[in-house]
N, C-alpha and C. Protein backbone atom coordinates (compact mmCIF):
# COMPACT_ATOMS: atom_id res chain seq x y z
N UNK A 1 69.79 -34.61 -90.75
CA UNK A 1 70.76 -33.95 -89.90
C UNK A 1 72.11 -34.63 -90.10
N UNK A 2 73.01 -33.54 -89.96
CA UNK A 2 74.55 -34.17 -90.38
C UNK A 2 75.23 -34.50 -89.10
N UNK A 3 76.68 -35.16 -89.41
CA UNK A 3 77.25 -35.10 -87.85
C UNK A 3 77.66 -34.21 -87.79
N UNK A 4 77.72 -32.82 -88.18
CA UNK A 4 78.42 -31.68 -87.36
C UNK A 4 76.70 -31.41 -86.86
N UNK A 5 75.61 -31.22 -87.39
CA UNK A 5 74.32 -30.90 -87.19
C UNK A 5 74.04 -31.59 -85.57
N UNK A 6 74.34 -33.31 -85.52
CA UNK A 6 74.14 -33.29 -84.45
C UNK A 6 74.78 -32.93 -83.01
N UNK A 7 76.49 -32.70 -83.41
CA UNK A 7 77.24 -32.40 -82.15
C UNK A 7 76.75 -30.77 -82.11
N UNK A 8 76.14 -29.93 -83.00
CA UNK A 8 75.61 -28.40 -82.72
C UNK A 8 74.68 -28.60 -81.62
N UNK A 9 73.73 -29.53 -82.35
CA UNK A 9 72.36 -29.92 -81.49
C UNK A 9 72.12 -30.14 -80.19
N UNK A 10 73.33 -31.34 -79.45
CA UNK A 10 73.53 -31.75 -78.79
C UNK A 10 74.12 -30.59 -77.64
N UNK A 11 75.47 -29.81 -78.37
CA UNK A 11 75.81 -29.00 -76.99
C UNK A 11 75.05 -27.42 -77.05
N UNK A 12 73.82 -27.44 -78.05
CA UNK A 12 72.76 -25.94 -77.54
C UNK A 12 71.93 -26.97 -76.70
N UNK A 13 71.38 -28.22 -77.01
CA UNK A 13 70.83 -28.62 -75.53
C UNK A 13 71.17 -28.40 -74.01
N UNK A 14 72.75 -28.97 -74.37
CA UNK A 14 73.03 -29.02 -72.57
C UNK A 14 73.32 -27.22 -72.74
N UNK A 15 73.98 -26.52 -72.95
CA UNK A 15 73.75 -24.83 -72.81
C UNK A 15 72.41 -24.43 -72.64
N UNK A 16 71.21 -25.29 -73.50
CA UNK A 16 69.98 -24.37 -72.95
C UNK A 16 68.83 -24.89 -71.82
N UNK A 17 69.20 -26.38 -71.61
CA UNK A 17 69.16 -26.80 -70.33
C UNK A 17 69.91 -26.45 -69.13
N UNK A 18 70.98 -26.16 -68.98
CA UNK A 18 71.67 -25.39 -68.20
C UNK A 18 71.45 -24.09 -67.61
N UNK A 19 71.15 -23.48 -68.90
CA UNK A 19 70.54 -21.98 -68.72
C UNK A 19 69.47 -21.50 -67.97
N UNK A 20 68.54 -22.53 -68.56
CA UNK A 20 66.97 -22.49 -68.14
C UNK A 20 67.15 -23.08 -66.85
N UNK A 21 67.83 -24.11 -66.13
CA UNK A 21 68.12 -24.38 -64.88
C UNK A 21 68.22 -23.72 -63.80
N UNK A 22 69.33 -22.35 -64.37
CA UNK A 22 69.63 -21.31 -63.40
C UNK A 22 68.82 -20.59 -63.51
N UNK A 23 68.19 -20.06 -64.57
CA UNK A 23 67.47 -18.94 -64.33
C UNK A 23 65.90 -19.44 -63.67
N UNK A 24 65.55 -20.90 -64.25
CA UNK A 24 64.50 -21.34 -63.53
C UNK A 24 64.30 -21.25 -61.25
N UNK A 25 65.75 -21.80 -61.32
CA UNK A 25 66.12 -21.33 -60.13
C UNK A 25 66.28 -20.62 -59.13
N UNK A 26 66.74 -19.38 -60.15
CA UNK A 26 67.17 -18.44 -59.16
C UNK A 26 65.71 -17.14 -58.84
N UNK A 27 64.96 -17.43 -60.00
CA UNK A 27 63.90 -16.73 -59.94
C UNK A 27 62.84 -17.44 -59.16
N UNK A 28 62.62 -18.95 -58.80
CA UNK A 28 62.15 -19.73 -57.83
C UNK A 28 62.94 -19.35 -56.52
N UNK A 29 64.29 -19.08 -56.28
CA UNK A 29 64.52 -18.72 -55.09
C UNK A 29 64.12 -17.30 -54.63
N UNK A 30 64.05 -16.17 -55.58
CA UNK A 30 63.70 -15.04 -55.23
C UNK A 30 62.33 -14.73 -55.49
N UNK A 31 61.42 -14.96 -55.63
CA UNK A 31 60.20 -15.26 -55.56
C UNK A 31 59.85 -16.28 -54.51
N UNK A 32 60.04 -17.53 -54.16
CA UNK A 32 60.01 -18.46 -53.33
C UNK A 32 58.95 -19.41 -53.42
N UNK A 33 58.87 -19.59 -55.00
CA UNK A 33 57.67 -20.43 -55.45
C UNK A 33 58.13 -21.45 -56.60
N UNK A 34 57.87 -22.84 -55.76
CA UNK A 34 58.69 -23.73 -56.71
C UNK A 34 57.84 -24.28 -57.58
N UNK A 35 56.90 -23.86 -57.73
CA UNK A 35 55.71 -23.63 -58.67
C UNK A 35 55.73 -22.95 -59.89
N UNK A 36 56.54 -21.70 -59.64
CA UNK A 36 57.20 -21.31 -60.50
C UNK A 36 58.60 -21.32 -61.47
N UNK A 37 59.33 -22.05 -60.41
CA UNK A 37 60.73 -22.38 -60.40
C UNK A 37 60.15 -23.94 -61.70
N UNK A 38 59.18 -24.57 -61.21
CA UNK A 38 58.99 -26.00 -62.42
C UNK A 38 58.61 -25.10 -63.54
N UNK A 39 57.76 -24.12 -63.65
CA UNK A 39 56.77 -23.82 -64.95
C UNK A 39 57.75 -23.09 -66.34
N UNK A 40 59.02 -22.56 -65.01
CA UNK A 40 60.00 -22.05 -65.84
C UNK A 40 60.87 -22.80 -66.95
N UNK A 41 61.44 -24.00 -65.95
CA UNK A 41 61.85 -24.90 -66.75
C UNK A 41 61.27 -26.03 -67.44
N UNK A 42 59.98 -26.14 -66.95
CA UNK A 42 59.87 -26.64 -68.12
C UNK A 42 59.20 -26.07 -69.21
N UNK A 43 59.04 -25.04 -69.64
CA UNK A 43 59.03 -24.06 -70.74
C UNK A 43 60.51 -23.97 -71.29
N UNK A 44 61.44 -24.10 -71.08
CA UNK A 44 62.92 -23.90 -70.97
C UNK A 44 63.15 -25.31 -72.03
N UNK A 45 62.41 -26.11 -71.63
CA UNK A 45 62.60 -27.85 -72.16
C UNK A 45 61.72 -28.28 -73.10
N UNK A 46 60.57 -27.39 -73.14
CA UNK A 46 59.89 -26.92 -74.33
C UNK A 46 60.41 -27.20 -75.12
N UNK A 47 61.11 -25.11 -75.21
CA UNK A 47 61.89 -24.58 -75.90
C UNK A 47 63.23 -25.24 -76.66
N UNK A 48 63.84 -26.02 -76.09
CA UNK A 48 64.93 -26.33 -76.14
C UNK A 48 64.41 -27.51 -77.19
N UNK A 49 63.27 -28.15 -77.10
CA UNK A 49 62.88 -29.46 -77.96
C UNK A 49 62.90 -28.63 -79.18
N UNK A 50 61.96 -27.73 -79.02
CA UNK A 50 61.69 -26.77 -80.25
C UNK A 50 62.99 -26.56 -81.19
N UNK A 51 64.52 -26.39 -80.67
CA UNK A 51 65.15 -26.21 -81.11
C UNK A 51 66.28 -27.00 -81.37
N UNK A 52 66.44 -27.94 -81.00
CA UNK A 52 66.98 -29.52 -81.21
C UNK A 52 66.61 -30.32 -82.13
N UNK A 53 65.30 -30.81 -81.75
CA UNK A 53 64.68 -32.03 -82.54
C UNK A 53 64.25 -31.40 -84.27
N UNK A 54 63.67 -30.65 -84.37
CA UNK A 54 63.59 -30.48 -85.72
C UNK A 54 64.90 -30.85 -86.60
N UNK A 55 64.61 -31.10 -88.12
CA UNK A 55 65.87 -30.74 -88.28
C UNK A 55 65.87 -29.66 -89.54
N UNK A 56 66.28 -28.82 -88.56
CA UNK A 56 66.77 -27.78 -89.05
C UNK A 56 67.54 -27.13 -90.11
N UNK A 57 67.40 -26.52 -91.07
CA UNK A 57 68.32 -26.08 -91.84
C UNK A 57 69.90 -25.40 -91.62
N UNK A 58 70.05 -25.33 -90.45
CA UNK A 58 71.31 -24.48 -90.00
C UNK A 58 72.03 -25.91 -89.23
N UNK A 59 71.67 -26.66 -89.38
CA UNK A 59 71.83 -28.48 -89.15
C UNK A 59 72.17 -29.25 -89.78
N UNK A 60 71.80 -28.66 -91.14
CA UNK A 60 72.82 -29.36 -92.27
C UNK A 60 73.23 -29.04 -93.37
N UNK A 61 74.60 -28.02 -92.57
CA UNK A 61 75.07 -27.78 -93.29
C UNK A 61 76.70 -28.31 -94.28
N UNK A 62 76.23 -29.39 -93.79
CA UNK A 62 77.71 -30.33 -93.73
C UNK A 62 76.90 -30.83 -94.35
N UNK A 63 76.05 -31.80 -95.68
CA UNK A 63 75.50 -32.84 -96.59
C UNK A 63 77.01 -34.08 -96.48
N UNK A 64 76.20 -35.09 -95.88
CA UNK A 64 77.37 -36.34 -96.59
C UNK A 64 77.45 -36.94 -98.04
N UNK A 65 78.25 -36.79 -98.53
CA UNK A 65 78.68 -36.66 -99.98
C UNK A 65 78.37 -38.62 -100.26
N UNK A 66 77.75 -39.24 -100.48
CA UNK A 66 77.32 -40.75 -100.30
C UNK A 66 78.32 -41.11 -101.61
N UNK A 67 78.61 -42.65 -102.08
CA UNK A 67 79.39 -42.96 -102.92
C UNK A 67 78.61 -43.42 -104.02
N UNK A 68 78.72 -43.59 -105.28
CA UNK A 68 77.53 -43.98 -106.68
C UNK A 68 77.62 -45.43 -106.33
N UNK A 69 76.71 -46.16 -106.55
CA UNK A 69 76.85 -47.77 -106.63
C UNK A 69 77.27 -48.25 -107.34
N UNK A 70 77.46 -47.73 -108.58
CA UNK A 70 78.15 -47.96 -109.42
C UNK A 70 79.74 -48.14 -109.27
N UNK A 71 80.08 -47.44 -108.19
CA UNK A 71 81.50 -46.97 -107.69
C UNK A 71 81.83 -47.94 -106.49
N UNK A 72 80.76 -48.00 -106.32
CA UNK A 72 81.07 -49.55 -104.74
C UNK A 72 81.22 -50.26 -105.39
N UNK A 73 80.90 -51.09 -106.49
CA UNK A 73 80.83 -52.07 -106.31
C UNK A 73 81.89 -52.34 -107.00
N UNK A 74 83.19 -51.98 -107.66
CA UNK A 74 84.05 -51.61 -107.97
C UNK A 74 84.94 -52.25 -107.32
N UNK A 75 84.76 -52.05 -105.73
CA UNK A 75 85.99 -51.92 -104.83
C UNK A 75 85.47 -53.28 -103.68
N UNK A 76 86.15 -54.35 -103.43
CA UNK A 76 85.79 -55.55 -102.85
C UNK A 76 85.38 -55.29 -101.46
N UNK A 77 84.26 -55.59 -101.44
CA UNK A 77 83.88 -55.80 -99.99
C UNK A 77 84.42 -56.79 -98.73
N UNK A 78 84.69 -56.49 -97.66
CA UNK A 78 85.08 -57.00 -96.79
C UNK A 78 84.97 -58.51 -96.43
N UNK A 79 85.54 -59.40 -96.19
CA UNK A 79 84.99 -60.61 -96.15
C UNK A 79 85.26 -60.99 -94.47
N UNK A 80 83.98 -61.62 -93.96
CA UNK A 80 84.41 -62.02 -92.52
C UNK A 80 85.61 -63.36 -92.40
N UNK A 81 86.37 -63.25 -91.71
CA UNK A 81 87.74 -64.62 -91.23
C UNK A 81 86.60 -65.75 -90.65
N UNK A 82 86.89 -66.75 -91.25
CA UNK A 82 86.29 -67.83 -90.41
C UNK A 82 86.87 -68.16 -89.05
N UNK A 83 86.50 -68.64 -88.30
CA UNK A 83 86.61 -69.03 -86.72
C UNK A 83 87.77 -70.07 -86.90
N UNK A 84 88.42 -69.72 -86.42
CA UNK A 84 89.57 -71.19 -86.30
C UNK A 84 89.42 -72.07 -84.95
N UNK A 85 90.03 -73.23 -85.33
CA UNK A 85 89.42 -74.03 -84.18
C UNK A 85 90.72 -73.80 -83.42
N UNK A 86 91.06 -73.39 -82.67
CA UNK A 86 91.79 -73.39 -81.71
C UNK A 86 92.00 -74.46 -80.42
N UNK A 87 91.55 -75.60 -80.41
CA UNK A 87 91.60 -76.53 -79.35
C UNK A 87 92.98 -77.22 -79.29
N UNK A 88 93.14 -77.49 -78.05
CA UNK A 88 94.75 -78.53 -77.58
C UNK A 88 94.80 -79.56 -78.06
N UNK A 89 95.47 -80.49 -78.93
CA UNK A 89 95.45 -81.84 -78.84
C UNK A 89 96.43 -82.07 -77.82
N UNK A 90 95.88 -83.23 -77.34
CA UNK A 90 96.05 -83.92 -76.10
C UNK A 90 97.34 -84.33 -76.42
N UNK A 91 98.20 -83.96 -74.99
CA UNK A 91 99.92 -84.24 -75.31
C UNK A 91 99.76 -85.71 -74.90
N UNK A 92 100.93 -86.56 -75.76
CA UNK A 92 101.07 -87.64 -75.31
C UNK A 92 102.12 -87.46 -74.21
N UNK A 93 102.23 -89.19 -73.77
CA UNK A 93 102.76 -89.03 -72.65
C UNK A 93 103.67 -90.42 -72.60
């Protein structure tokens, strides 16, 4: 999965968690069975795994283009700064 694959992924979750919320809801309020109002959503959360977690072909459609190693190693890698000692010497007096 790419990063456009996962920001797709991510906001059909909260849209189909959302969805399934209300409609889990409102059909638990008009019926008046919260028995039904759970069975809804969580079929809803199922569903929604079903269509998230895989990864999907319509998920990656962005491929990250990676660099040859041959081509890194080319170009100098970063080197960490050593720690400087930063302490006071003691003022005379």
């Amino acid at each position: 999965m790419d990063w456009q694959g996962q920001k797709l992924a991510e906001q059909l979750m909260q849209i189909l968690l959302l969805a399934f919320a209300a409609v889990s809801f409102g059909t638990g309020y008009v019926l008046g069975s919260f028995q039904m109002m759970m069975l809804i959503y969580a079929g809803g959360v199922f569903l929604t795994t079903l269509v998230t977690v895989p990864n999907w072909p319509f998920l990656n459609r962005h491929p990250l283009k990676w660099l040859d190693p041959s081509v890194a190693e080319k170009h100098p890698k970063p080197q960490q700064q050593q720690a400087v000692n930063l302490k006071k010497k003691p003022a005379k007096k």
